[in-house]
C-alpha atoms as a PDB file:
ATOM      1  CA  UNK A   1      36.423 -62.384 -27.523  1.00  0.00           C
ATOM      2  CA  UNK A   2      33.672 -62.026 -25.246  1.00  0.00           C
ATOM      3  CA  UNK A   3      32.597 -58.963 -23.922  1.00  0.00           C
ATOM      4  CA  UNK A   4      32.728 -58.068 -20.066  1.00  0.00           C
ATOM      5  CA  UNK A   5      29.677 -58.092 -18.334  1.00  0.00           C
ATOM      6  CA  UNK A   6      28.045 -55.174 -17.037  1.00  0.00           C
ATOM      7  CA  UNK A   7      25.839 -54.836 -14.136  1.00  0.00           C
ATOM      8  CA  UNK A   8      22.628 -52.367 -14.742  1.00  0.00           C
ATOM      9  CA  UNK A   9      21.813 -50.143 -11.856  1.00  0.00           C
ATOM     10  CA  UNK A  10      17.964 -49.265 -12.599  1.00  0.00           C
ATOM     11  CA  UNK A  11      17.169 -52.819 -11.392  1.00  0.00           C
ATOM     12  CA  UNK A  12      18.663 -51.634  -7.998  1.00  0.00           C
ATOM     13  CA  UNK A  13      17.509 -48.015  -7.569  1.00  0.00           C
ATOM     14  CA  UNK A  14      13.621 -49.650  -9.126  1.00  0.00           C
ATOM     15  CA  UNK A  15      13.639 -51.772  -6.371  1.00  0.00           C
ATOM     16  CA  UNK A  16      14.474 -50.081  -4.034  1.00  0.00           C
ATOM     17  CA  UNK A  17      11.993 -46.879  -5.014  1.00  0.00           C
ATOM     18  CA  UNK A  18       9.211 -49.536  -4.862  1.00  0.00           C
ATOM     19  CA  UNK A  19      10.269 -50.432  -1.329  1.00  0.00           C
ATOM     20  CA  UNK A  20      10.132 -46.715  -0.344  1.00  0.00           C
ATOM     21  CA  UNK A  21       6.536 -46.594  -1.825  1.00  0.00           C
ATOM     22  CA  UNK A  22       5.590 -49.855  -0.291  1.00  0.00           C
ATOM     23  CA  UNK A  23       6.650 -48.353   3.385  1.00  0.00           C
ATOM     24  CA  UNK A  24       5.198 -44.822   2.545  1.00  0.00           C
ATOM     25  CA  UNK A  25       1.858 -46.126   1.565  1.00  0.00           C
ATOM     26  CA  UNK A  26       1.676 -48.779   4.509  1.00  0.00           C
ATOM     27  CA  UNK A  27       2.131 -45.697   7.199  1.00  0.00           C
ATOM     28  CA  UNK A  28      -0.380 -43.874   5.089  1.00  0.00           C
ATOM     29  CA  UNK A  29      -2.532 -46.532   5.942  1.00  0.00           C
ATOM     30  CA  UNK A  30      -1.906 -46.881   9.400  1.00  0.00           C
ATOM     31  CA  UNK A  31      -2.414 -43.340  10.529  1.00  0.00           C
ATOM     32  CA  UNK A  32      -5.646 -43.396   8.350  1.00  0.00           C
ATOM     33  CA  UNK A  33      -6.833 -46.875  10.293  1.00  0.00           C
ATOM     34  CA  UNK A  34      -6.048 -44.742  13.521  1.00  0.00           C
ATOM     35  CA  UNK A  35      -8.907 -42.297  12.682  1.00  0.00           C
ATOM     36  CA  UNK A  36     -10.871 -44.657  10.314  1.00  0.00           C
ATOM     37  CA  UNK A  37     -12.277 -47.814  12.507  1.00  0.00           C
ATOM     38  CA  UNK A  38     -13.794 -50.671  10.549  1.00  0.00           C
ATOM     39  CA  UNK A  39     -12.322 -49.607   6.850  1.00  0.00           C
ATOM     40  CA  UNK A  40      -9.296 -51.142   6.531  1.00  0.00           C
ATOM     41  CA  UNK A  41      -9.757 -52.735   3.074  1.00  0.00           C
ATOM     42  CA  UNK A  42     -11.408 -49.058   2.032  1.00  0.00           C
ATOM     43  CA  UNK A  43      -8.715 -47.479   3.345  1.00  0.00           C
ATOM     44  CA  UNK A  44      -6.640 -49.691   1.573  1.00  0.00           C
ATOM     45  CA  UNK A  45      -8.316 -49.269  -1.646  1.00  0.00           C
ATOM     46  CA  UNK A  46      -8.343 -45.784  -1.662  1.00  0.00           C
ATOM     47  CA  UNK A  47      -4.691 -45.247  -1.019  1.00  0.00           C
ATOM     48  CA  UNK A  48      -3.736 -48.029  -3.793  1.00  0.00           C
ATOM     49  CA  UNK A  49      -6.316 -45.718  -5.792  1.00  0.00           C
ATOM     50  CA  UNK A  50      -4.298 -41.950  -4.970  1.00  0.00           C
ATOM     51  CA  UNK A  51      -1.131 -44.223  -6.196  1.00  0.00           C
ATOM     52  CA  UNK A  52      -2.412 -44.975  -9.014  1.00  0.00           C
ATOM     53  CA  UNK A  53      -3.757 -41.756 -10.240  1.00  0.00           C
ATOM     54  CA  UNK A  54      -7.370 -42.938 -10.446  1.00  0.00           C
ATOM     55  CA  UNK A  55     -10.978 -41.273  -9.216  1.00  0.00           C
ATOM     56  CA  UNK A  56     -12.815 -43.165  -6.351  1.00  0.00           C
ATOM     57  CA  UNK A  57     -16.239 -43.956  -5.992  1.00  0.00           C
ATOM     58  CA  UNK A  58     -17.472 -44.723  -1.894  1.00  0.00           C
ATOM     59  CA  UNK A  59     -20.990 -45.763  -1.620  1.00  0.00           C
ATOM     60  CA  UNK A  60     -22.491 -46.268   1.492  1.00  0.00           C
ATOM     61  CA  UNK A  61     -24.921 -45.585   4.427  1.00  0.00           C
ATOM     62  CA  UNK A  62     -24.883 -42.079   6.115  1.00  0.00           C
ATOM     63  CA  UNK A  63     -22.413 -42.553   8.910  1.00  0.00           C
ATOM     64  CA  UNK A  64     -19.473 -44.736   8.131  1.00  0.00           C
ATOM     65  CA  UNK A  65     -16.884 -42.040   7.520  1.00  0.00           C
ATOM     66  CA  UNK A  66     -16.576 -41.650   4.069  1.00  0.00           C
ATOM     67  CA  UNK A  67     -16.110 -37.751   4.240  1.00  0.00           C
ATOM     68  CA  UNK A  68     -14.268 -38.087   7.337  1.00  0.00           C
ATOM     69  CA  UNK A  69     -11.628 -40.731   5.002  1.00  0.00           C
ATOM     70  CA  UNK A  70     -11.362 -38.126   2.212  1.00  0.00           C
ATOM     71  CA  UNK A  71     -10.903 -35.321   4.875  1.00  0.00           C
ATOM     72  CA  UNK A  72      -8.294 -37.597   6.428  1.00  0.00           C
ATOM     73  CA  UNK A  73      -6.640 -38.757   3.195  1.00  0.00           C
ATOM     74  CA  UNK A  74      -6.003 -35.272   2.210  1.00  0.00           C
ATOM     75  CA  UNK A  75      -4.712 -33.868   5.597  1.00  0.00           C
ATOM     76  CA  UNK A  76      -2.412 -36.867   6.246  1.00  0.00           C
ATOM     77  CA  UNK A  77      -0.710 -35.257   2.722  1.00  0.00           C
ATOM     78  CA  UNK A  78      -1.354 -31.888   3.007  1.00  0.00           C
ATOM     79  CA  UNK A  79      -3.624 -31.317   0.328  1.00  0.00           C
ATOM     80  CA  UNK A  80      -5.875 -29.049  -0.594  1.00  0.00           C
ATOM     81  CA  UNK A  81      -9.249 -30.483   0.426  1.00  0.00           C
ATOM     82  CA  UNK A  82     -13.033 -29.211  -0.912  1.00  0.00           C
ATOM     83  CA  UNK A  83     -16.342 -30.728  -0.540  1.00  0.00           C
ATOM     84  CA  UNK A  84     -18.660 -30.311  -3.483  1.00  0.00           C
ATOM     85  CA  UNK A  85     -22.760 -30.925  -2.392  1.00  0.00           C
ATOM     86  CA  UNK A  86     -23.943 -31.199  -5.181  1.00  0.00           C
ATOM     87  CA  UNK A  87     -27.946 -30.094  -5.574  1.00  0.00           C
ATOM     88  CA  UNK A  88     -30.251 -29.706  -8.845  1.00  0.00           C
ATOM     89  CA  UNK A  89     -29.735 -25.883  -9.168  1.00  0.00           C
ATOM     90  CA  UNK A  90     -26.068 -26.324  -8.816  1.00  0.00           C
ATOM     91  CA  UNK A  91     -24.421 -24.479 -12.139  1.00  0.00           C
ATOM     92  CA  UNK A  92     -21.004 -25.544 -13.870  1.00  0.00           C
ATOM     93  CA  UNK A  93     -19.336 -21.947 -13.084  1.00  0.00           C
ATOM     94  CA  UNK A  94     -20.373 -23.332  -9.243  1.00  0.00           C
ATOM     95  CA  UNK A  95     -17.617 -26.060  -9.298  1.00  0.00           C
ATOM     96  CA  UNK A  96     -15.108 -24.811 -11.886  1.00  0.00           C
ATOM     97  CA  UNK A  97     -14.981 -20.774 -10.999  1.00  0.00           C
ATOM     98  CA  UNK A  98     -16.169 -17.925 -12.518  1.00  0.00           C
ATOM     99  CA  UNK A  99     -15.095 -14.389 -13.238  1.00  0.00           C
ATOM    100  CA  UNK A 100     -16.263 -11.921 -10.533  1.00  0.00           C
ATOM    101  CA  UNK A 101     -15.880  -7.558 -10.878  1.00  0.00           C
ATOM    102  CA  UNK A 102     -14.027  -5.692  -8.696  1.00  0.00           C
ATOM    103  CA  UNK A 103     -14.141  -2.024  -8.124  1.00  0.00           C
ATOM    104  CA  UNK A 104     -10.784  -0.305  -6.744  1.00  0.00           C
ATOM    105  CA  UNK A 105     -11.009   2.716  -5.006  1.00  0.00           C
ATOM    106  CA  UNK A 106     -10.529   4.935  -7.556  1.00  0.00           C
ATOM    107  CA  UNK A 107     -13.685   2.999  -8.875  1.00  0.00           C
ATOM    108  CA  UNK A 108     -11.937   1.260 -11.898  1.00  0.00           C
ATOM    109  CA  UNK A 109     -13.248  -2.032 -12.662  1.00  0.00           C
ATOM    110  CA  UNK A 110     -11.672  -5.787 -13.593  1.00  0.00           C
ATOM    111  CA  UNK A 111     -12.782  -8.735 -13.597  1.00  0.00           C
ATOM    112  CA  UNK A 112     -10.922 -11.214 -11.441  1.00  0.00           C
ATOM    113  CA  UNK A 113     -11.073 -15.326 -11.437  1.00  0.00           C
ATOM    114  CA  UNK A 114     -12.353 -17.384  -8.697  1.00  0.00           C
ATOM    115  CA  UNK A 115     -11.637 -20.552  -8.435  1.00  0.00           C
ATOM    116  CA  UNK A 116     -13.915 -23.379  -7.439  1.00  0.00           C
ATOM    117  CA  UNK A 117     -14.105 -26.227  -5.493  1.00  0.00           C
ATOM    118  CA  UNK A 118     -12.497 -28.501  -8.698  1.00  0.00           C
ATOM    119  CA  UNK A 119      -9.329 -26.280  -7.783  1.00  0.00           C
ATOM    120  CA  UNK A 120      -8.410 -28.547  -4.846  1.00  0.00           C
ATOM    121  CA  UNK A 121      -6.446 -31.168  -4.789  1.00  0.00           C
ATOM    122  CA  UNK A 122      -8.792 -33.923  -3.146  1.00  0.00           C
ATOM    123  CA  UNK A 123     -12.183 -32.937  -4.247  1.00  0.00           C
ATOM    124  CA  UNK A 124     -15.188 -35.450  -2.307  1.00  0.00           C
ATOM    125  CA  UNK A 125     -18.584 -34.698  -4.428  1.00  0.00           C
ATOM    126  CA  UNK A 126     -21.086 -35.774  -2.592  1.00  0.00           C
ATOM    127  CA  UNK A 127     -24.600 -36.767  -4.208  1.00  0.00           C
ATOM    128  CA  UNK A 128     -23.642 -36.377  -7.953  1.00  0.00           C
ATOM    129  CA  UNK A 129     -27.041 -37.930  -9.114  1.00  0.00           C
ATOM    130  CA  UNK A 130     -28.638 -34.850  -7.713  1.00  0.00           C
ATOM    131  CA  UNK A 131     -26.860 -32.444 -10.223  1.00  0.00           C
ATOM    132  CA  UNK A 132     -27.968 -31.266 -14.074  1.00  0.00           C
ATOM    133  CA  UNK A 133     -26.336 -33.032 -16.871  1.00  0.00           C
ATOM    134  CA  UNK A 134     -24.177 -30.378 -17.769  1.00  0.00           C
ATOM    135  CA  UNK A 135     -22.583 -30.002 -14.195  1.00  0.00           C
ATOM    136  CA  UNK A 136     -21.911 -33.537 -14.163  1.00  0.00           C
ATOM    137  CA  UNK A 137     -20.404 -33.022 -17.351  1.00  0.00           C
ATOM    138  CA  UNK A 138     -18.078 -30.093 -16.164  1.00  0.00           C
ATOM    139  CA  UNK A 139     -17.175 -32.331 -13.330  1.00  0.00           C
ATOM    140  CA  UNK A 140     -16.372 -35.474 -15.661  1.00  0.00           C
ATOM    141  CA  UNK A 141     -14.371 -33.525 -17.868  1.00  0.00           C
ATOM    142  CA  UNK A 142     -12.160 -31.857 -15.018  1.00  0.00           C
ATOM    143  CA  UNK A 143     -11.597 -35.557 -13.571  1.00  0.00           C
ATOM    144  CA  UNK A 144     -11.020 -37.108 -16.952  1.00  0.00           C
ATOM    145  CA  UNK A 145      -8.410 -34.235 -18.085  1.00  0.00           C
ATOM    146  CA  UNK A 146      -6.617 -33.396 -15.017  1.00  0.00           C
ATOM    147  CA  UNK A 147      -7.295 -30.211 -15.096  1.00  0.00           C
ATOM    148  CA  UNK A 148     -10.150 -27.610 -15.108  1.00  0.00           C
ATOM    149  CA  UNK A 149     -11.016 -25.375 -18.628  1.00  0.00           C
END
């Protein structure tokens, strides 16, 4: 006695989730060549990057639009954008947040947390090289964990 066949649905609904991804991420890329002129396969790469989760690394020239892609990138998805410069007295409180005091008016104080650049969600660092070790380090460690400690 042979058992009926059964059709699985996941193949369907997979499919058809890529499809929606596929079309999502190629109007991405269209409204970022309309601001972007010369960078398709950049543009490209970086939204194939945001898909997959990853960090990217643009090297280039002064002047072809790398902020203006990350600015771009971000606004076209309503993100949280932040631009880190990063310089050699540049301290890893600078980029991850630090604890500030606050007086009330009664003159009470507290300490209250503010965040840092590394609290946005597209974060474009620009001259990393520049920075001590241990900032690097603090910026490495946010990118490699997802989050900020």
């Amino acid at each position: 006695m042979s058992s009926p066949v059964m059709s699985d649905p996941a193949p369907d609904a997979d499919a058809a989730l890529a499809q929606e991804v596929a079309t999502q991420a190629g109007a991405l890329v269209e409204r970022l060549a309309q601001r972007i002129f010369g960078q398709a396969e950049t543009i490209e790469q970086m939204v194939v990057t945001l898909l997959a989760g990853g960090h990217g690394l643009l090297i280039g020239v002064p002047g072809l639009g790398k902020t203006t892609l990350v600015q771009e990138l971000a606004a076209a998805l309503g993100l949280k954008f932040a631009r880190l410069q990063f310089t050699p007295d540049l301290m890893p409180a600078d980029i991850t947040g630090t604890d500030v005091m606050d007086v009330d008016a009664d003159g009470r104080r507290s300490f209250r947390f503010v965040p840092g650049p590394l609290f946005a969600n597209v974060v474009l660092g620009d001259e990393i090289n520049r920075t001590p070790p241990k900032t690097q380090a603090a910026l490495l460690q946010a990118m490699q964990e997802g989050s900020v400690t």
